[in-house]
C-alpha atoms as a PDB file:
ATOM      1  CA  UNK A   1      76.812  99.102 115.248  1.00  0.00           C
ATOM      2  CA  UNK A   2      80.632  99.088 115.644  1.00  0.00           C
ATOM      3  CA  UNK A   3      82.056  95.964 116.586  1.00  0.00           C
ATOM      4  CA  UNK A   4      84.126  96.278 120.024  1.00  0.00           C
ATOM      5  CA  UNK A   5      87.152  94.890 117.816  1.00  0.00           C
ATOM      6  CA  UNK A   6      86.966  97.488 115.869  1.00  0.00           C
ATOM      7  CA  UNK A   7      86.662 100.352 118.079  1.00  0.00           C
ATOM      8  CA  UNK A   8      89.896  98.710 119.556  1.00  0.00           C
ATOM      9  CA  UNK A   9      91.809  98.632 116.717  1.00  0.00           C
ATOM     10  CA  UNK A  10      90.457 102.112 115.212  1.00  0.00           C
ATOM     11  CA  UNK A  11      91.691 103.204 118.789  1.00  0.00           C
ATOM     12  CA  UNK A  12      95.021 101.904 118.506  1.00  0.00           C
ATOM     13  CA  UNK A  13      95.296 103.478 114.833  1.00  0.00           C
ATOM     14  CA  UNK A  14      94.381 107.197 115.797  1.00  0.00           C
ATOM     15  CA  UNK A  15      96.963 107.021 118.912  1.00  0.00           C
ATOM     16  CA  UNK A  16     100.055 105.641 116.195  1.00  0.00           C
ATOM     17  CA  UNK A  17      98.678 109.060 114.890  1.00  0.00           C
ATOM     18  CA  UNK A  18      98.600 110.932 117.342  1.00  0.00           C
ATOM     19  CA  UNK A  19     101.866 109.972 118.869  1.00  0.00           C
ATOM     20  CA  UNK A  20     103.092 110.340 115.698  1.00  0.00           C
ATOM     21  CA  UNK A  21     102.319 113.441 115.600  1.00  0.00           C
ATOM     22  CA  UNK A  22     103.343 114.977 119.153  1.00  0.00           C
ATOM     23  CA  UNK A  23     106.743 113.375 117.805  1.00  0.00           C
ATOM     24  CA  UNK A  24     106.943 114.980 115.089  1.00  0.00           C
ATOM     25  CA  UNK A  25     105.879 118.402 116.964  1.00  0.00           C
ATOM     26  CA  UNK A  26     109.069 117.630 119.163  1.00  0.00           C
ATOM     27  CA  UNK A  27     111.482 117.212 116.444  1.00  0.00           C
ATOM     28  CA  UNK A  28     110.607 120.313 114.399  1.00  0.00           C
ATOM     29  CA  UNK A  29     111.096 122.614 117.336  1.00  0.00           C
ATOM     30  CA  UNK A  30     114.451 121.026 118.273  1.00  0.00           C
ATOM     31  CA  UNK A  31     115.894 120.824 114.693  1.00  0.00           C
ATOM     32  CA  UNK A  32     114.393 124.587 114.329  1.00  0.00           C
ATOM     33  CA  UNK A  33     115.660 126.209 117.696  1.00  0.00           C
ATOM     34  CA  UNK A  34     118.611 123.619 118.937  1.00  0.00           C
ATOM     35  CA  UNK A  35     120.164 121.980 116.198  1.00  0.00           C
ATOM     36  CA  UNK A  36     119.931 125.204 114.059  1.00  0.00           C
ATOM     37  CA  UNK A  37     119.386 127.810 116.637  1.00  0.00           C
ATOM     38  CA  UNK A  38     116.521 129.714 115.157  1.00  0.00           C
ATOM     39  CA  UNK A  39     117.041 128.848 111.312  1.00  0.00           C
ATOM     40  CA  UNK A  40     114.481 126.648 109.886  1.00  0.00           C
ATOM     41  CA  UNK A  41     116.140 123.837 107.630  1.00  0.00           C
ATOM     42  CA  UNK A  42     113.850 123.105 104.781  1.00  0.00           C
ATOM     43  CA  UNK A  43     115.212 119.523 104.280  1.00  0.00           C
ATOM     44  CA  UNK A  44     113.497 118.683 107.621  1.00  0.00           C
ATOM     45  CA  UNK A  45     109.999 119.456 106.350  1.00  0.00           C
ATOM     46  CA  UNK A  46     107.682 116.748 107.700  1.00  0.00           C
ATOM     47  CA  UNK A  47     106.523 114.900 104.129  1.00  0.00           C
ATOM     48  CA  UNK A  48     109.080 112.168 103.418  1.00  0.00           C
ATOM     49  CA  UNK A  49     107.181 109.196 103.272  1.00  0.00           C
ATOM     50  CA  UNK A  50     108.496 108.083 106.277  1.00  0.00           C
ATOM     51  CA  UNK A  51     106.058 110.565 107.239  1.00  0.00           C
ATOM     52  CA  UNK A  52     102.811 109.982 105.311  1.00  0.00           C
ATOM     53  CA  UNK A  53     101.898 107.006 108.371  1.00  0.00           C
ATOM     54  CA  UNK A  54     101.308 110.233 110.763  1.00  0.00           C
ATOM     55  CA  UNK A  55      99.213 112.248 108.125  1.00  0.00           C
ATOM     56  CA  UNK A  56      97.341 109.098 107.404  1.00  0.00           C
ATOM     57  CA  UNK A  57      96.727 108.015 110.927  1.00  0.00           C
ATOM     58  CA  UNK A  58      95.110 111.045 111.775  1.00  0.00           C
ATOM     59  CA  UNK A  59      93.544 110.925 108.260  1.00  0.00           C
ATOM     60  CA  UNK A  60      91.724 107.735 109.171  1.00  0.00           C
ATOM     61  CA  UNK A  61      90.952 108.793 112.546  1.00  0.00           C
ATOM     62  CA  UNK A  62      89.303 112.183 110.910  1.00  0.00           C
ATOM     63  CA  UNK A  63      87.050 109.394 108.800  1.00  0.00           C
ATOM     64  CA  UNK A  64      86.647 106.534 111.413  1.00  0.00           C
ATOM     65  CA  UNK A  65      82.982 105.438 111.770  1.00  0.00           C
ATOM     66  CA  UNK A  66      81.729 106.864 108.785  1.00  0.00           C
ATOM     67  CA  UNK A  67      80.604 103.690 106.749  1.00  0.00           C
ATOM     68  CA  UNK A  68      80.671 105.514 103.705  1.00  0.00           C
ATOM     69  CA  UNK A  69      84.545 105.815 103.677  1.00  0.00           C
ATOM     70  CA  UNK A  70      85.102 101.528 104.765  1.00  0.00           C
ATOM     71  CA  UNK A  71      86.788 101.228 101.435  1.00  0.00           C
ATOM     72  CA  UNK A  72      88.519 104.468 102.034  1.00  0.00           C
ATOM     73  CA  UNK A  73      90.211 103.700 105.687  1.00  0.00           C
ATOM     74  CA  UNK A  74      91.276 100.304 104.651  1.00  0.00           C
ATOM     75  CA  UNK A  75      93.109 101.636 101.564  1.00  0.00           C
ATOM     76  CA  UNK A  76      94.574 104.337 103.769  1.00  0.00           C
ATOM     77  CA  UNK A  77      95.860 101.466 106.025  1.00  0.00           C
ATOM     78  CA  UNK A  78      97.074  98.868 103.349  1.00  0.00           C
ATOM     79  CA  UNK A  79      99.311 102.162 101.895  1.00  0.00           C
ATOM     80  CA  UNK A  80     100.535 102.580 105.777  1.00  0.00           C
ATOM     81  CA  UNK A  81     101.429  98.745 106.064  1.00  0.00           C
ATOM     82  CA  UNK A  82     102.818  98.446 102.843  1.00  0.00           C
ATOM     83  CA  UNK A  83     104.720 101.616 102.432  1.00  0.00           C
ATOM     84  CA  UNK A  84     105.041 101.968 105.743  1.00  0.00           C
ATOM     85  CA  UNK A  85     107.550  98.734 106.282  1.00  0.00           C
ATOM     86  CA  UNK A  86     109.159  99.288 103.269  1.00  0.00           C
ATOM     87  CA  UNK A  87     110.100 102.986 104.745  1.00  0.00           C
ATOM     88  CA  UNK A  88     110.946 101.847 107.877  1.00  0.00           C
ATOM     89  CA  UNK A  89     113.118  98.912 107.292  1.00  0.00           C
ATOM     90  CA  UNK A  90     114.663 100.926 104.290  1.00  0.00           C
ATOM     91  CA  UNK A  91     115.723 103.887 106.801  1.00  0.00           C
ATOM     92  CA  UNK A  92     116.758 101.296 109.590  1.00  0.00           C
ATOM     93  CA  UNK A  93     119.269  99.746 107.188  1.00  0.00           C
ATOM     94  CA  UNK A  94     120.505 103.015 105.416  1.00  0.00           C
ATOM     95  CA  UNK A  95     120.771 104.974 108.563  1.00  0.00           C
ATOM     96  CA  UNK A  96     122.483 108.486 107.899  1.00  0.00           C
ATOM     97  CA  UNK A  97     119.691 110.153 107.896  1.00  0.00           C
ATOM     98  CA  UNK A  98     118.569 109.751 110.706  1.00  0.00           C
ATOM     99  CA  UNK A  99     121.915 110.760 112.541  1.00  0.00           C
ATOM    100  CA  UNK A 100     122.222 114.323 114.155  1.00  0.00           C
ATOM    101  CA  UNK A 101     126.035 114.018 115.439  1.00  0.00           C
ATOM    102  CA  UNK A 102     125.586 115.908 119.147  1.00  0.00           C
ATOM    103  CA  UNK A 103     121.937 115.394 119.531  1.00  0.00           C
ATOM    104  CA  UNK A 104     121.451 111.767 120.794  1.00  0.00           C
ATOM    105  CA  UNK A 105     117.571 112.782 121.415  1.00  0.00           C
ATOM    106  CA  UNK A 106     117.143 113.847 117.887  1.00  0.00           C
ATOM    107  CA  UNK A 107     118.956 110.597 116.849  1.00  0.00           C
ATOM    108  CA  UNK A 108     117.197 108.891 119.461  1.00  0.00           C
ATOM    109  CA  UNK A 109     113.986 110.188 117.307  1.00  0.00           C
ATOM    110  CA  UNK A 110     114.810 109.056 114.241  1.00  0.00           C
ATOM    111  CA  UNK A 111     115.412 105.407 115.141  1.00  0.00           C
ATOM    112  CA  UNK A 112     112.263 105.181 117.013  1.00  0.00           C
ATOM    113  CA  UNK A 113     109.954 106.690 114.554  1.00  0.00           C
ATOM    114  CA  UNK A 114     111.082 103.956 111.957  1.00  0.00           C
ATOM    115  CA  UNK A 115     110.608 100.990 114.659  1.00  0.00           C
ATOM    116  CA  UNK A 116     107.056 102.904 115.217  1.00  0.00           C
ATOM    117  CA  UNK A 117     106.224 102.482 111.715  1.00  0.00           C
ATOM    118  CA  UNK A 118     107.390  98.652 111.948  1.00  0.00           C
ATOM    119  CA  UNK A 119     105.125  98.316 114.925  1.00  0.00           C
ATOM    120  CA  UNK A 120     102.249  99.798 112.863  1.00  0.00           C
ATOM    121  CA  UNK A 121     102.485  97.462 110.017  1.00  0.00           C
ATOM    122  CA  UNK A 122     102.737  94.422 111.711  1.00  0.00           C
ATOM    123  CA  UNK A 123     100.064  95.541 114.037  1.00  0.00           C
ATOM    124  CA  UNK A 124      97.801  96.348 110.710  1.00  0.00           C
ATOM    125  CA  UNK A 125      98.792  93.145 109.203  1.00  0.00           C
ATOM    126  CA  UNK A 126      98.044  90.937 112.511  1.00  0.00           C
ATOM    127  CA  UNK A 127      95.040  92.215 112.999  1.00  0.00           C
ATOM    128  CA  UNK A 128      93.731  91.786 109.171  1.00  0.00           C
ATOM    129  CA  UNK A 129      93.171  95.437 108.221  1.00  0.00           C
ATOM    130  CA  UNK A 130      94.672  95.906 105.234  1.00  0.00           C
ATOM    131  CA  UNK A 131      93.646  94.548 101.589  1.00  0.00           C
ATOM    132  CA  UNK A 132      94.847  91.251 100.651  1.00  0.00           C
ATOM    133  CA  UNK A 133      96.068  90.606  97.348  1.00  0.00           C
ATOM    134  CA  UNK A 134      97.328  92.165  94.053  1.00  0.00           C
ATOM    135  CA  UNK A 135      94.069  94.476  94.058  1.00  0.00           C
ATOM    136  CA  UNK A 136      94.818  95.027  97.000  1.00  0.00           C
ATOM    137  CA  UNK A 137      97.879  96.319  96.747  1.00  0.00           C
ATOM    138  CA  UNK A 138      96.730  98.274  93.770  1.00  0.00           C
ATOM    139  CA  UNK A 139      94.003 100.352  95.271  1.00  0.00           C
ATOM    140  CA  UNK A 140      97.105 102.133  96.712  1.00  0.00           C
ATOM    141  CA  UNK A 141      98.596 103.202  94.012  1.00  0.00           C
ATOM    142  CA  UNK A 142      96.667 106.614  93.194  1.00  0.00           C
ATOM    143  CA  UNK A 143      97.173 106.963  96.983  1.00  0.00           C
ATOM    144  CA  UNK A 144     100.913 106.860  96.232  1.00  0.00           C
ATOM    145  CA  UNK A 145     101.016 108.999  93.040  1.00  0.00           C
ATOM    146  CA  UNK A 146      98.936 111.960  94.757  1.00  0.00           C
ATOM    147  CA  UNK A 147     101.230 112.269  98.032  1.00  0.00           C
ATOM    148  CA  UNK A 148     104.108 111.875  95.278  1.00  0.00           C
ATOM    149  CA  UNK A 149     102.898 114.739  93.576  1.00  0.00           C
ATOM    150  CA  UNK A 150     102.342 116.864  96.605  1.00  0.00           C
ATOM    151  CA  UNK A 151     105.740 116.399  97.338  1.00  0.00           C
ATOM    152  CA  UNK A 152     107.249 116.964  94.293  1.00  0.00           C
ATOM    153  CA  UNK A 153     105.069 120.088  94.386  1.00  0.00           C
ATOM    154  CA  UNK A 154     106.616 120.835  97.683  1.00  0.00           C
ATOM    155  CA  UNK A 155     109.909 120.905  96.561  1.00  0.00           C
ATOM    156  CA  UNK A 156     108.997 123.277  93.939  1.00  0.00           C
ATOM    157  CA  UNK A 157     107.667 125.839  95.881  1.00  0.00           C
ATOM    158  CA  UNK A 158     109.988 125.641  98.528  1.00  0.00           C
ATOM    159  CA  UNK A 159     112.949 125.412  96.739  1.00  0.00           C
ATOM    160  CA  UNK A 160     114.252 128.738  96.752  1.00  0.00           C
ATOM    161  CA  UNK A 161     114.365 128.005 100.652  1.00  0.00           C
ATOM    162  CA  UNK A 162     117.202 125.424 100.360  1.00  0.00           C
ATOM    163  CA  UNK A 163     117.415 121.740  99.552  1.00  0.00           C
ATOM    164  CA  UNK A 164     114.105 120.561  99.465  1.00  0.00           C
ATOM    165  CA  UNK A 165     113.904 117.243  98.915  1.00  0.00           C
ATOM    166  CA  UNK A 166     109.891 115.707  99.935  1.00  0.00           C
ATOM    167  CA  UNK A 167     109.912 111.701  99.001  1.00  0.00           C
ATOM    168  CA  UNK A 168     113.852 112.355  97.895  1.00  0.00           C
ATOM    169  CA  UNK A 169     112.300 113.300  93.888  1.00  0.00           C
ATOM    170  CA  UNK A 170     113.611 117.116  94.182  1.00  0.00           C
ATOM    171  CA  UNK A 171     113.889 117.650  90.294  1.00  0.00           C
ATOM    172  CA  UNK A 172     116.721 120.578  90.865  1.00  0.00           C
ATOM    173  CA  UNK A 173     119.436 117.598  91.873  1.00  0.00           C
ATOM    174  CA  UNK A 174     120.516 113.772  91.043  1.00  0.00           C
ATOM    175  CA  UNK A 175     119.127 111.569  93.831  1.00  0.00           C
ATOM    176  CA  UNK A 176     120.629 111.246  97.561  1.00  0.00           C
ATOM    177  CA  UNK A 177     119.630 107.673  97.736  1.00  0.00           C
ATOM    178  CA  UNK A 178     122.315 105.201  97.136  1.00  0.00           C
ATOM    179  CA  UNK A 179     121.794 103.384  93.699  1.00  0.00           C
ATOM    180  CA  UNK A 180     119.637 105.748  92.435  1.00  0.00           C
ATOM    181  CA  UNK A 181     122.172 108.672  92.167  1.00  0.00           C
ATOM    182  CA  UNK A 182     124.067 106.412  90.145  1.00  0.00           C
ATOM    183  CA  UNK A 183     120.895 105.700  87.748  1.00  0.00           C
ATOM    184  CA  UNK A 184     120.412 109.382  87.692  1.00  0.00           C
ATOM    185  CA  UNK A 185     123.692 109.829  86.215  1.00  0.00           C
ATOM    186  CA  UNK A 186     123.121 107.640  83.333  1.00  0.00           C
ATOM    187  CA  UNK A 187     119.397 108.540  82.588  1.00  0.00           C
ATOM    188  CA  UNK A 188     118.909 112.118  84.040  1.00  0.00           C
ATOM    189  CA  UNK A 189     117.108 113.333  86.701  1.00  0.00           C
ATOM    190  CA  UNK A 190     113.670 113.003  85.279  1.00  0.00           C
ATOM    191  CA  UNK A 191     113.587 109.467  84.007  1.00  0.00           C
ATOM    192  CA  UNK A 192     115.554 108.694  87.144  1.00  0.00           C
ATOM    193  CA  UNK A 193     112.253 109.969  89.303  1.00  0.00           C
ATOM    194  CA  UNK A 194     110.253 107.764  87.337  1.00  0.00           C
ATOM    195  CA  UNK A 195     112.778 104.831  88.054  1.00  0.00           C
ATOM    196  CA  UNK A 196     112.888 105.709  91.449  1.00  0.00           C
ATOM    197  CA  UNK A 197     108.994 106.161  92.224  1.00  0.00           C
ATOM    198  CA  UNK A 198     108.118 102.447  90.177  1.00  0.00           C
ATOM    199  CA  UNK A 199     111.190 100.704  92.283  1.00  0.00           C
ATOM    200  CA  UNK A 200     108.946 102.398  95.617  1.00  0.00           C
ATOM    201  CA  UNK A 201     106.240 100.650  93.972  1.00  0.00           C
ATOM    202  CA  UNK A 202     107.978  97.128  93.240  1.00  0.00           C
ATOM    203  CA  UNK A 203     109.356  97.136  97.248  1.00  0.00           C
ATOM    204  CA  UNK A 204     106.197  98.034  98.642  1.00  0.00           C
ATOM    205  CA  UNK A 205     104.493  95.396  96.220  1.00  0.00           C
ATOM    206  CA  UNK A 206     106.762  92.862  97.422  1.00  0.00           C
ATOM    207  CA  UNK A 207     106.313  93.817 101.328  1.00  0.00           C
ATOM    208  CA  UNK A 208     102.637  93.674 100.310  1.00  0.00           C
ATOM    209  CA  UNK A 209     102.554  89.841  99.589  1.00  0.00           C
ATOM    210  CA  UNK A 210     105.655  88.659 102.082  1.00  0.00           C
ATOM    211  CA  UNK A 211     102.986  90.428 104.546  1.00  0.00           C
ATOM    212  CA  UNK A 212      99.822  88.866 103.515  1.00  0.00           C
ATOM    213  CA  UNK A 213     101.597  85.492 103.425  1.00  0.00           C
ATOM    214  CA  UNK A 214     102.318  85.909 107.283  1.00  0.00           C
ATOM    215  CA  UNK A 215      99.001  87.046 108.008  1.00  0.00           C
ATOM    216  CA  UNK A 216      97.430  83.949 106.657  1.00  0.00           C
ATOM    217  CA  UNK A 217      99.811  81.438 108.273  1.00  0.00           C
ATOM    218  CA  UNK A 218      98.344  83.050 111.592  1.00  0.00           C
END
């Protein structure tokens, strides 16, 4: 039997998705018939990994009260905490993406999203869902490398569409990010990924432990 705790908290997960989701619904039909008036921008294709907590959410809520898949949903929400913060604090402080100059909604969008995916992690990490400790933080990684690879797989297929740039590792351009395009330029663009996808790794690793540190002095 299901603990009422845990229906709570599985309920609270699967509406972050689902929110998530109608949100995202919102933004791709304004940035597709308003901001572009009828011309799909490719950029704006829904896997960044700001992203991935909305996939996941629903993800978990797809696999929520199977016991076979325990191990499964708490990985699923130890990636969302840990990646999830980094994301959002990282896109909070380096804002210009999430500006649309003459569409405060759309702006509007973008900074709530990222406060969303604050709100998720600390929620997660309050409530003791995700795995503590370096194996903990390690049973994320193939987690990590597979959406990574979808994404750079996205931008492959799509790119003939435009600048498509899933988990910002397009491998037709230097990076957009600040820093990196600048270790692109000495290393190329491949060895700059790599760079790029281990200092993901390192931040999230880090938010991983500051996390689990609050969560026990709770």
């Amino acid at each position: 039997m299901v603990s009422k705790s845990k229906k709570d908290t599985d309920s609270v997960i699967i509406t972050f998705g689902i929110v998530l989701l109608l949100m995202e619904i919102w933004k791709q039909l304004m940035i597709w018939k308003v901001e572009f008036g009828g011309r799909y921008e490719i950029w704006y294709f829904p896997f960044q990994l700001c992203s991935m907590p909305m996939y996941l959410c629903l993800m978990y809520a797809a696999l929520a009260g199977l016991k076979s898949t325990e191990r499964i949903r708490a990985v699923i929400l130890t990636f969302i905490r840990d990646y999830g913060f980094l994301g959002g604090i990282m896109a909070l402080i380096v804002h210009d993406g999430l500006i649309h100059p003459g569409y405060a909604a759309l702006t509007a969008h973008g900074f709530i999203w990222h406060v969303l995916m604050l709100v998720l992690s600390l929620y997660i990490t309050f409530n003791g869902l995700a795995l503590p400790g370096i194996s903990g933080f390690v049973s994320t990684l193939p987690l990590f490398l597979i959406l990574s690879s979808m994404a750079e797989i996205i931008n492959v297929i799509f790119h003939e569409l435009g600048d498509c740039d899933m988990f910002y590792i397009s491998p037709y351009h230097n990076s957009s990010q600040i820093v990196f395009r600048d270790i692109d330029a000495i290393t190329g663009r491949p060895l700059g990924i790599i760079i790029y996808l281990i200092s993901m790794c390192i931040g999230a690793l880090a938010i991983h432990f500051i996390l689990d540190t609050i969560y026990k002095k709770i």
